[in-house]
C-alpha atoms as a PDB file:
ATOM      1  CA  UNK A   1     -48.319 -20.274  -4.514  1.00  0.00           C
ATOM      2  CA  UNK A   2     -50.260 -18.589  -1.805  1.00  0.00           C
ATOM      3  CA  UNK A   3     -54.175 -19.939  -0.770  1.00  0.00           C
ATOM      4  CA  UNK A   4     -55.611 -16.655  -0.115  1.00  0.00           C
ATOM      5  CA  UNK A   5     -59.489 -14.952   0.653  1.00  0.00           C
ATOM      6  CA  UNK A   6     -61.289 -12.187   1.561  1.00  0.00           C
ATOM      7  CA  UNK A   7     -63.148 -11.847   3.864  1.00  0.00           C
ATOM      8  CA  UNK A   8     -64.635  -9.750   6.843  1.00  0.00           C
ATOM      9  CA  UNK A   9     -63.452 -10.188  10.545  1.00  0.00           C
ATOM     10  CA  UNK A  10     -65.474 -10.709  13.454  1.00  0.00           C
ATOM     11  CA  UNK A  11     -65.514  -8.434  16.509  1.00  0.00           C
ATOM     12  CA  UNK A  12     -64.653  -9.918  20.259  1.00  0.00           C
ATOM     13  CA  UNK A  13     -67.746  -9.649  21.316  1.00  0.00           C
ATOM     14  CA  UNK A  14     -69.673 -11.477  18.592  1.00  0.00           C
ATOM     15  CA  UNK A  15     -67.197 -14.355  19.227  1.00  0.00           C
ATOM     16  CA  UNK A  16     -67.994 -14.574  22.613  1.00  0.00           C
ATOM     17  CA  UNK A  17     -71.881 -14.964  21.512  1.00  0.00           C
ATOM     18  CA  UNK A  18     -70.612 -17.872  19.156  1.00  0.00           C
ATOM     19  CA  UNK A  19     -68.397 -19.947  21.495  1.00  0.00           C
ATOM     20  CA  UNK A  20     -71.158 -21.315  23.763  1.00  0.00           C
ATOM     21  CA  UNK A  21     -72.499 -23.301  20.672  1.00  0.00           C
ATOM     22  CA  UNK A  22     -69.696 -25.176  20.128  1.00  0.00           C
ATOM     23  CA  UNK A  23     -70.356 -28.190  22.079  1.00  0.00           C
ATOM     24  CA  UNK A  24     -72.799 -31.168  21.712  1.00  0.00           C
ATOM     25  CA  UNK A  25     -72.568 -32.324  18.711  1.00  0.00           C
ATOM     26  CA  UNK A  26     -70.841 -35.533  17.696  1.00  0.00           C
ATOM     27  CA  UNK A  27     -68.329 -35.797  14.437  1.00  0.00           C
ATOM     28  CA  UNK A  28     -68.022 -31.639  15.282  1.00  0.00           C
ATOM     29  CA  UNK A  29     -64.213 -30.338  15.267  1.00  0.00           C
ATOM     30  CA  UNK A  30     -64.979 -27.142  16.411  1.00  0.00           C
ATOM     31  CA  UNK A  31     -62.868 -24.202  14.360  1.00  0.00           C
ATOM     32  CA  UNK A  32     -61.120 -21.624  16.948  1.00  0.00           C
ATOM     33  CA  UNK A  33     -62.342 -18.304  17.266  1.00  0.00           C
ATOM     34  CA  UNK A  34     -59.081 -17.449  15.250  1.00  0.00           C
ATOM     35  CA  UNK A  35     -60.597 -19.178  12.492  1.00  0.00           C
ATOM     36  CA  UNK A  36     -63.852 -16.850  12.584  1.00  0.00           C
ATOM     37  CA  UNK A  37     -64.439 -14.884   9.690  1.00  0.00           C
ATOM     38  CA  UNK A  38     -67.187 -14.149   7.229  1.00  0.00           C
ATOM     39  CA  UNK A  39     -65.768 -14.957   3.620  1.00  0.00           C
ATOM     40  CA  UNK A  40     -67.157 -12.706   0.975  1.00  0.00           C
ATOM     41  CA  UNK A  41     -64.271 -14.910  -1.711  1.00  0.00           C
ATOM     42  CA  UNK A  42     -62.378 -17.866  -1.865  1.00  0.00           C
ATOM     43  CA  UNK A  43     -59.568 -17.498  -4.565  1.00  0.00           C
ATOM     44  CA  UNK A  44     -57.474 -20.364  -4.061  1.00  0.00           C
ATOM     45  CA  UNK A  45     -53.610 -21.370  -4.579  1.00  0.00           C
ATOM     46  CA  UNK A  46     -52.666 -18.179  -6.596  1.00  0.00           C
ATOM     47  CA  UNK A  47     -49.350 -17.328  -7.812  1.00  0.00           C
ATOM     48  CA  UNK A  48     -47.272 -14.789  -6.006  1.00  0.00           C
ATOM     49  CA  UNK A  49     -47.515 -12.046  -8.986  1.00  0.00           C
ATOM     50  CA  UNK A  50     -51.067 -12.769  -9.506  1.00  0.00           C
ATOM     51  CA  UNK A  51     -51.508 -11.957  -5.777  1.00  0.00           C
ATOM     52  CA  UNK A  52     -50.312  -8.779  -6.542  1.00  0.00           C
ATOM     53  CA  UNK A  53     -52.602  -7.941  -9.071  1.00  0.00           C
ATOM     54  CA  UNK A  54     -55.433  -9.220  -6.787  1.00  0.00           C
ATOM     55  CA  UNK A  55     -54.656  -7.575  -3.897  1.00  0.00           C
ATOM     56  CA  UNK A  56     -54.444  -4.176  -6.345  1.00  0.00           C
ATOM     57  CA  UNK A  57     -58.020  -4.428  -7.810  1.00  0.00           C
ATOM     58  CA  UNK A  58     -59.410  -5.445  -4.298  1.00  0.00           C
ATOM     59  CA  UNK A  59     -57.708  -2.015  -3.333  1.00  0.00           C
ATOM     60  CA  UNK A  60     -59.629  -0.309  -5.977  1.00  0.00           C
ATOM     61  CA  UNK A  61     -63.322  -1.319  -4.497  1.00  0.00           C
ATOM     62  CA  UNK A  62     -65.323   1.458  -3.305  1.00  0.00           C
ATOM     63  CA  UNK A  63     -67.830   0.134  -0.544  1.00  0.00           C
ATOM     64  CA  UNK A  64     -69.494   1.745   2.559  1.00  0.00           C
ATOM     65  CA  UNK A  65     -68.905   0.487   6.001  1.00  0.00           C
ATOM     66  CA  UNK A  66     -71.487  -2.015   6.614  1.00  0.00           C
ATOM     67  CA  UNK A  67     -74.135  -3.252   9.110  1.00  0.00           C
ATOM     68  CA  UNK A  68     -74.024  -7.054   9.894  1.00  0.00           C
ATOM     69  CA  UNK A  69     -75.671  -9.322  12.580  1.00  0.00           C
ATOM     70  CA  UNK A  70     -76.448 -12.837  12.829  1.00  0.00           C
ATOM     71  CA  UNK A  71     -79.630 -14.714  13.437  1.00  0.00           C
ATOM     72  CA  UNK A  72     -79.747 -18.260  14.173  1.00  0.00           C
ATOM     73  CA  UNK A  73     -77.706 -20.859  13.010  1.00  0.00           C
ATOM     74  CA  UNK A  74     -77.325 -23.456  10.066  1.00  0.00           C
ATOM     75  CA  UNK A  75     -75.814 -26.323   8.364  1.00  0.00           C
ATOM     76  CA  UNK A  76     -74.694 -27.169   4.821  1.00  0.00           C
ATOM     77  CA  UNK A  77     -75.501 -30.732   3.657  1.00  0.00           C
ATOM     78  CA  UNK A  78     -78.736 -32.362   3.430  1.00  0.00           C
ATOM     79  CA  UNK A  79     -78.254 -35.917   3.801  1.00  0.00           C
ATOM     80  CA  UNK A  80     -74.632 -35.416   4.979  1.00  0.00           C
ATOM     81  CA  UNK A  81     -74.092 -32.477   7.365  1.00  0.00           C
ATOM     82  CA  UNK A  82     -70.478 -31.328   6.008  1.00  0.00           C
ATOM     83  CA  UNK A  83     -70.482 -28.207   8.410  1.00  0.00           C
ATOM     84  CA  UNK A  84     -72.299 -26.236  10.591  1.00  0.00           C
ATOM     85  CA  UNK A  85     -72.255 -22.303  10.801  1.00  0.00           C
ATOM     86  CA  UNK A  86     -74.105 -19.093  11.877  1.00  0.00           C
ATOM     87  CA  UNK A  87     -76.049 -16.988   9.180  1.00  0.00           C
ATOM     88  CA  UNK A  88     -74.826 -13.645   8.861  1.00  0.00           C
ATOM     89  CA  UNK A  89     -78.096 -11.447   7.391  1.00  0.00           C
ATOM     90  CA  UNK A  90     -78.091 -10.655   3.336  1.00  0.00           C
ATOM     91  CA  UNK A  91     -77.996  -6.922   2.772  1.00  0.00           C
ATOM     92  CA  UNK A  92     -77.440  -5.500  -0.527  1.00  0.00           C
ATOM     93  CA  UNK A  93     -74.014  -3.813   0.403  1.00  0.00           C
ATOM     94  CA  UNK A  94     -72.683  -7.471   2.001  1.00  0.00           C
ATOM     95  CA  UNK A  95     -73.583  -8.683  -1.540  1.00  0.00           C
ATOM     96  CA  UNK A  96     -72.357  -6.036  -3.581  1.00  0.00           C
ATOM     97  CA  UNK A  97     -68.986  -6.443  -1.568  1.00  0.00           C
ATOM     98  CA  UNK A  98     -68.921  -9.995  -2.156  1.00  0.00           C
ATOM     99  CA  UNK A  99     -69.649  -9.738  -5.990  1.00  0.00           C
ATOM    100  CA  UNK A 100     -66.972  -6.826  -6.206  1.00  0.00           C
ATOM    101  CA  UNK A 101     -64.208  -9.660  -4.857  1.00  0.00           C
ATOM    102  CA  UNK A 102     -65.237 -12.151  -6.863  1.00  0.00           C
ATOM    103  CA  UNK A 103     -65.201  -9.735  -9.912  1.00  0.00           C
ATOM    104  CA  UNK A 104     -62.098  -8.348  -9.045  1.00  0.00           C
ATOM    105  CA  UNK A 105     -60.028 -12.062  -8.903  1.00  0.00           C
ATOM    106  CA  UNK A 106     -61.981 -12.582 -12.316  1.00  0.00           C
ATOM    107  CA  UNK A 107     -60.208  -9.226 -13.836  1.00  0.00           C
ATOM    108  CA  UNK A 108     -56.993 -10.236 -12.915  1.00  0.00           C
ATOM    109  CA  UNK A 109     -57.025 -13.797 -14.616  1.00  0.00           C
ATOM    110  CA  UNK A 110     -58.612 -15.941 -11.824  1.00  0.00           C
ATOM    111  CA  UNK A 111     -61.433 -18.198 -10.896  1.00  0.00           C
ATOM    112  CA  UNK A 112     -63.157 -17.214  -7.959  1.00  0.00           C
ATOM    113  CA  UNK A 113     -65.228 -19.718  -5.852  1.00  0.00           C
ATOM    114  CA  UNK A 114     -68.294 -20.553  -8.351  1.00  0.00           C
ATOM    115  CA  UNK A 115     -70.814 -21.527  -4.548  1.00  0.00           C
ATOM    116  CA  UNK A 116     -73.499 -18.720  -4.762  1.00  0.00           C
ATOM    117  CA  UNK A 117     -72.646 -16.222  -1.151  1.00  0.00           C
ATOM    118  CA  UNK A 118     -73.840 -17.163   1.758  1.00  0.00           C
ATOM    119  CA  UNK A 119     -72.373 -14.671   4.189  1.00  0.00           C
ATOM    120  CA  UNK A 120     -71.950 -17.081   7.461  1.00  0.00           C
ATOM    121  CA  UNK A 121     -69.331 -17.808  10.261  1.00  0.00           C
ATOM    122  CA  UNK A 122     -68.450 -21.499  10.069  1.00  0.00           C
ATOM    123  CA  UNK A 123     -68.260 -23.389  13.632  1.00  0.00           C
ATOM    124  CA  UNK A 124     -67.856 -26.149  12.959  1.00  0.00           C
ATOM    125  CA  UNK A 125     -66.248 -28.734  10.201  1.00  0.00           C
ATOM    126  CA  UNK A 126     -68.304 -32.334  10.413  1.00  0.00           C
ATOM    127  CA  UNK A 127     -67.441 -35.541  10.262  1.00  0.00           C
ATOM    128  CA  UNK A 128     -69.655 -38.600  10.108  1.00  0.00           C
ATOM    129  CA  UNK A 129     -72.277 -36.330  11.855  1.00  0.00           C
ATOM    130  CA  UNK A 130     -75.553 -37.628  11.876  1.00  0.00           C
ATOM    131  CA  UNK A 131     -78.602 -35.653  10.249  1.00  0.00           C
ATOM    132  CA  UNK A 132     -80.941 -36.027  13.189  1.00  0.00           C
ATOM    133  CA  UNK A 133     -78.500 -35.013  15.729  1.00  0.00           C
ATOM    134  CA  UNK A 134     -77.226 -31.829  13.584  1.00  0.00           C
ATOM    135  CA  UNK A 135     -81.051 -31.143  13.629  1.00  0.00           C
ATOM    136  CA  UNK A 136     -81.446 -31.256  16.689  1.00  0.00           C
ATOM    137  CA  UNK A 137     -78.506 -28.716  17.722  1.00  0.00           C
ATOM    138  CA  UNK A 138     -79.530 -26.449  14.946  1.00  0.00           C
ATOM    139  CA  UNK A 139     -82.646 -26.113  16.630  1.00  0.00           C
ATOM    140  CA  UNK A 140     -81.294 -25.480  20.066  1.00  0.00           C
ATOM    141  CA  UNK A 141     -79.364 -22.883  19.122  1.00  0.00           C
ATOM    142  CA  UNK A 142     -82.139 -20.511  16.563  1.00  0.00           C
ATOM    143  CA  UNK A 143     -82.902 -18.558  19.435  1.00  0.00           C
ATOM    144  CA  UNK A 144     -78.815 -16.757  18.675  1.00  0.00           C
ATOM    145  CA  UNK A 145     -78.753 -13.234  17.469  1.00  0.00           C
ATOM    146  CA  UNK A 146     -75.644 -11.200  17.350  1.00  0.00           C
ATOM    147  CA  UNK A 147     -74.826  -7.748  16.560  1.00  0.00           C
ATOM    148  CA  UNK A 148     -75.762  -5.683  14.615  1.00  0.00           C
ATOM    149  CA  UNK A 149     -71.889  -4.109  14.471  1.00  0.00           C
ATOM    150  CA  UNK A 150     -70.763  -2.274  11.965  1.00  0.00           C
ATOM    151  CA  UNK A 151     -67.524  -3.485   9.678  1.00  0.00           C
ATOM    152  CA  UNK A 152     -65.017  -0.677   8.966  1.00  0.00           C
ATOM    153  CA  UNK A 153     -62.511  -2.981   6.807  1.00  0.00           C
ATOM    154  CA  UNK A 154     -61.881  -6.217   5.289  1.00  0.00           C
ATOM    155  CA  UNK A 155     -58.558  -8.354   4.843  1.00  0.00           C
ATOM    156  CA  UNK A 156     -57.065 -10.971   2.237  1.00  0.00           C
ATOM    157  CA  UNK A 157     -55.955 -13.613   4.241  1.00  0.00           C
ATOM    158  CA  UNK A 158     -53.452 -16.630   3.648  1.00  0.00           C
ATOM    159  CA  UNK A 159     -54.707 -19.941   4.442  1.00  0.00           C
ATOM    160  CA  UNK A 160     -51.455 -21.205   5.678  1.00  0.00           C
ATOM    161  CA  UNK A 161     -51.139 -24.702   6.517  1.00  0.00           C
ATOM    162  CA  UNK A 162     -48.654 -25.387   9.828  1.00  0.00           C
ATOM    163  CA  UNK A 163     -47.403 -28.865   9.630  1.00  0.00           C
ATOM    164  CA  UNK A 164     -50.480 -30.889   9.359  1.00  0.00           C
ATOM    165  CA  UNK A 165     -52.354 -29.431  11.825  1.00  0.00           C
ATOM    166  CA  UNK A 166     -55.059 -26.636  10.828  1.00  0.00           C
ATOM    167  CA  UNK A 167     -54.729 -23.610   8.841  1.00  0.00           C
ATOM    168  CA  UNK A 168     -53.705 -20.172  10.369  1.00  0.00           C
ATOM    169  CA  UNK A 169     -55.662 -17.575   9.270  1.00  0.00           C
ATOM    170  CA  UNK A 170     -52.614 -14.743   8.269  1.00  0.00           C
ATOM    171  CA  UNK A 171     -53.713 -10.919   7.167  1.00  0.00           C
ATOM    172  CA  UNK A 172     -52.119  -9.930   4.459  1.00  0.00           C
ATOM    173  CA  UNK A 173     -53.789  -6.825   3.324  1.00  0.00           C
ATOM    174  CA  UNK A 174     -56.084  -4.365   4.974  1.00  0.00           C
ATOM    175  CA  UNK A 175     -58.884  -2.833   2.440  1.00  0.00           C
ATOM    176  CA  UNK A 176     -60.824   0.463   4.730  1.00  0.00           C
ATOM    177  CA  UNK A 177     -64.652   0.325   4.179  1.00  0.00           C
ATOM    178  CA  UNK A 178     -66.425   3.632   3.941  1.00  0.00           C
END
């Protein structure tokens, strides 16, 4: 079994924008900017021939090279921050994308990630993080825009867990956009 998404990757420059943010915020464990990405699905431990499959009807998605840019910043959790992130702006061909993924895992037998999409770049994971304090860095921090830049592919990725520590993010297929 292989843990394995899609998503889109994030340009040098944009992560450059991001890294400044990460800092001030107690309970944060900041991800690397290896770890940036903007996941359009999360499919899970799937078997090696079912991988296959997945990575064959991904292949098969016709989508134009898209426009993307970021404005502000976020958290999910209301009473309990869980993480915080940076918003990536909804366009109809992000969300088309996103819905093809998720339709293609569902063709091939699996169960895609049933969260609505919320195309963001997650900064941070939380822990014990304290409502009034993630306020008050989200706020700092709404004054970040990003981009626009213009995506020319997406990957599946392996979520690949190195002796305890955190995942490495592995390409494992390269899907051209336009």
């Amino acid at each position: 079994m292989i843990r394995l998404f899609a998503a889109l990757p994030v340009p040098e420059d944009v992560m450059d924008r991001l890294e400044p943010l990460q800092t001030g915020l107690n309970g944060a464990s900041w991800r690397g900017r290896e770890h940036f990405h903007i996941t359009l699905g999360f499919f899970g431990d799937v078997a090696v021939p079912d991988a296959q499959e997945l990575d064959a009807s991904i292949g098969d998605i016709p989508a134009p090279q898209l426009d993307l840019e970021i404005e502000g910043v976020g958290w999910f959790g209301r009473k309990e921050p869980g993480l915080v992130y940076a918003p990536v702006k909804r366009t109809e061909p992000l969300e088309a994308l996103a819905k093809a993924c998720r339709k293609a895992a569902s063709t091939v037998g699996l169960s895609p990630d049933a969260k609505p999409f919320r195309p963001h770049i997650t900064l941070a994971y939380l822990n014990n993080a304290r409502l009034e304090e993630v306020m008050a860095w989200s706020e700092r921090w709404q004054v970040l825009r990003a981009g626009p830049w213009t995506a020319d592919r997406f990957y599946m990725f392996e979520s690949a867990l190195r002796n305890g520590k955190k995942s490495v993010y592995v390409p494992v297929a390269e899907y051209p956009l336009g």
